[in-house]
C-alpha atoms as a PDB file:
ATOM      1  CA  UNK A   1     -43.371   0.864 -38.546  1.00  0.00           C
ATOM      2  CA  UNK A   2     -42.688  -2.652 -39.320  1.00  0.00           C
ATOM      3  CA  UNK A   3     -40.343  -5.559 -39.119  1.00  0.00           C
ATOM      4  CA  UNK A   4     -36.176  -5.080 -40.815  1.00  0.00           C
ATOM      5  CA  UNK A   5     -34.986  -7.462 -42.691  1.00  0.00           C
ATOM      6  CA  UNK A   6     -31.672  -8.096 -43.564  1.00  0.00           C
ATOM      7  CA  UNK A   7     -30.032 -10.727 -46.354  1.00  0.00           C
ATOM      8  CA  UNK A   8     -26.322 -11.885 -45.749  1.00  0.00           C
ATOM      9  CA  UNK A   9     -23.477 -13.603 -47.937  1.00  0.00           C
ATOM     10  CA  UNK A  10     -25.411 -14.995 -51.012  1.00  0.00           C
ATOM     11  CA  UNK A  11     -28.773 -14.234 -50.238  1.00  0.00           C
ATOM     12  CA  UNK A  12     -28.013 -11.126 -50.623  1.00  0.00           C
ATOM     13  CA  UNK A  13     -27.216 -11.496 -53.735  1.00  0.00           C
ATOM     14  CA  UNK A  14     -30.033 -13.665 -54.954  1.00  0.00           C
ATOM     15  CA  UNK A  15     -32.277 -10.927 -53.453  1.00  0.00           C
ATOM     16  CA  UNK A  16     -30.825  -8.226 -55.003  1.00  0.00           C
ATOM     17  CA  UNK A  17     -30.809  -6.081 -52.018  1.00  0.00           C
ATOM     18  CA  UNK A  18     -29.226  -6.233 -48.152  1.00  0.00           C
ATOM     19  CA  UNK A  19     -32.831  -6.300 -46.766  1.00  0.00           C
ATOM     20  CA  UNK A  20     -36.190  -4.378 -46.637  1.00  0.00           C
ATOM     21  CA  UNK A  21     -38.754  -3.311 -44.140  1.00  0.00           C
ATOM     22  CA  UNK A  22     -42.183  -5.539 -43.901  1.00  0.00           C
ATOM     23  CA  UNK A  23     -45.001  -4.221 -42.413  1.00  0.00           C
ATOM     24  CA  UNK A  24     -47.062  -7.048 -40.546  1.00  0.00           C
ATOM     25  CA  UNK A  25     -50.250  -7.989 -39.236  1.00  0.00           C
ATOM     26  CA  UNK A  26     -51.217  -8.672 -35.782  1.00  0.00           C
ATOM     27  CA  UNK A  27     -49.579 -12.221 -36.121  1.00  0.00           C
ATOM     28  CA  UNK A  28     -46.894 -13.046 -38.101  1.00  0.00           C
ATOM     29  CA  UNK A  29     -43.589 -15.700 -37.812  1.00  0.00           C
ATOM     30  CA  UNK A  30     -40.511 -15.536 -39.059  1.00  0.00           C
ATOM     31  CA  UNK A  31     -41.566 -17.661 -42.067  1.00  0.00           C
ATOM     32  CA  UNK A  32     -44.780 -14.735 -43.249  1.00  0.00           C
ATOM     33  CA  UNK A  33     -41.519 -12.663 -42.935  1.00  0.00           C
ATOM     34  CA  UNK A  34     -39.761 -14.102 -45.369  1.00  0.00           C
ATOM     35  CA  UNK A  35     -42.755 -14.944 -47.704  1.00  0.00           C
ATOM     36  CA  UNK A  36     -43.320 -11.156 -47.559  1.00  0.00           C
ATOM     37  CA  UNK A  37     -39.488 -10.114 -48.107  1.00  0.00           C
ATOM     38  CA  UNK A  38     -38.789 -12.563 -50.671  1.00  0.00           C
ATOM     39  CA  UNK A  39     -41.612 -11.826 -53.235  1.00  0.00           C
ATOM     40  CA  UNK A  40     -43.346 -15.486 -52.184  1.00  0.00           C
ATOM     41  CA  UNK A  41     -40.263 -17.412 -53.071  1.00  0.00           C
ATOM     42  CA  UNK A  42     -40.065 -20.546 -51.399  1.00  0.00           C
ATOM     43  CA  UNK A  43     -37.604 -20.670 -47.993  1.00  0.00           C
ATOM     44  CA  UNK A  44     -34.518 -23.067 -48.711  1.00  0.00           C
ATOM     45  CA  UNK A  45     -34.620 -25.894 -46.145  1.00  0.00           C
ATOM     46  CA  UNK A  46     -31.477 -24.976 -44.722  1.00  0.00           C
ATOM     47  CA  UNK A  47     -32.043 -21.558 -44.673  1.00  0.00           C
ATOM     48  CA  UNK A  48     -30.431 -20.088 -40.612  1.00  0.00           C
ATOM     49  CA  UNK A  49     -32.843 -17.204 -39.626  1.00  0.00           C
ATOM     50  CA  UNK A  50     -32.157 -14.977 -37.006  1.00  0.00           C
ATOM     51  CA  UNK A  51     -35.128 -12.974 -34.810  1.00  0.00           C
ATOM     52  CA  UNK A  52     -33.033 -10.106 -32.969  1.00  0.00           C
ATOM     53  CA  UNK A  53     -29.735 -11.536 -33.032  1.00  0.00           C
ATOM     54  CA  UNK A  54     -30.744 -14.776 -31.829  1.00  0.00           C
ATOM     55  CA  UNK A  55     -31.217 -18.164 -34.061  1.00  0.00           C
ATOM     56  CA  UNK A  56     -34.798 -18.539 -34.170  1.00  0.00           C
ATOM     57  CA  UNK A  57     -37.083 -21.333 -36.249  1.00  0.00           C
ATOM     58  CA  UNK A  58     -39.325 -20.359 -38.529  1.00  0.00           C
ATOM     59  CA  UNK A  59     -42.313 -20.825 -36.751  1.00  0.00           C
ATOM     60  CA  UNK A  60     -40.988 -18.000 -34.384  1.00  0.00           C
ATOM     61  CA  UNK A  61     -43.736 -15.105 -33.830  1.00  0.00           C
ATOM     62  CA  UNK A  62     -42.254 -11.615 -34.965  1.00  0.00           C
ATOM     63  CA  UNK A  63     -43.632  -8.330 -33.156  1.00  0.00           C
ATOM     64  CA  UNK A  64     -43.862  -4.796 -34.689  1.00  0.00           C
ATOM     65  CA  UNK A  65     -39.765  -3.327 -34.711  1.00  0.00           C
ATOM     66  CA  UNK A  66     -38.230  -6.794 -34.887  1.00  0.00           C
ATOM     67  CA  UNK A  67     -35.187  -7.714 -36.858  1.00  0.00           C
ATOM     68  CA  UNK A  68     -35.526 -10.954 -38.725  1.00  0.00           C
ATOM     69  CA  UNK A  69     -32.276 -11.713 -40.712  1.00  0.00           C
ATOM     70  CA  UNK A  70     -31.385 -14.692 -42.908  1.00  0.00           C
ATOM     71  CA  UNK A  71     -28.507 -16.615 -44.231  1.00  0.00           C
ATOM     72  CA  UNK A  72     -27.053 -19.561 -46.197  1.00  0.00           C
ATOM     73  CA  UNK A  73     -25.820 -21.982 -43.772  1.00  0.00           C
ATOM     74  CA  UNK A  74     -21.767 -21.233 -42.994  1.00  0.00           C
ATOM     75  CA  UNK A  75     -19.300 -24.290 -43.940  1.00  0.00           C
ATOM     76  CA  UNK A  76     -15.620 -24.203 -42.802  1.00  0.00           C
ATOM     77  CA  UNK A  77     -12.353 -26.028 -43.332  1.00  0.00           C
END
């Protein structure tokens, strides 16, 4: 078992997929997360993450059967 991962709105996209699973270690964040899901790309500064359906920073620890999920920040008018 591991940690789900799930893209939204562009990311998705640039991913080429709606999300993964990650198997961690004992200790990993939300930013190992999305090291391991993105194939090492480097995280966009304004990147929103979400750990279990709550925003979340990246230095957030994530526990075996978490849901990390991230997405492009949401502009309105």
């Amino acid at each position: 078992m591991g940690v789900t991962v799930r893209f939204f709105a562009a990311l998705k996209e640039q991913m080429g997929c709606e999300g993964a699973t990650v198997e961690i270690g004992e200790f990993a964040t939300v930013a190992d997360i999305w090291l391991s899901a993105s194939g090492g790309k480097a995280m966009p500064s304004n990147l929103l993450m979400a750990l279990n359906m709550e925003y979340c920073s990246a230095n957030e620890t994530v526990s075996e059967g978490d849901e990390v999920a991230f997405f492009p920040p949401v502009t309105g008018g």
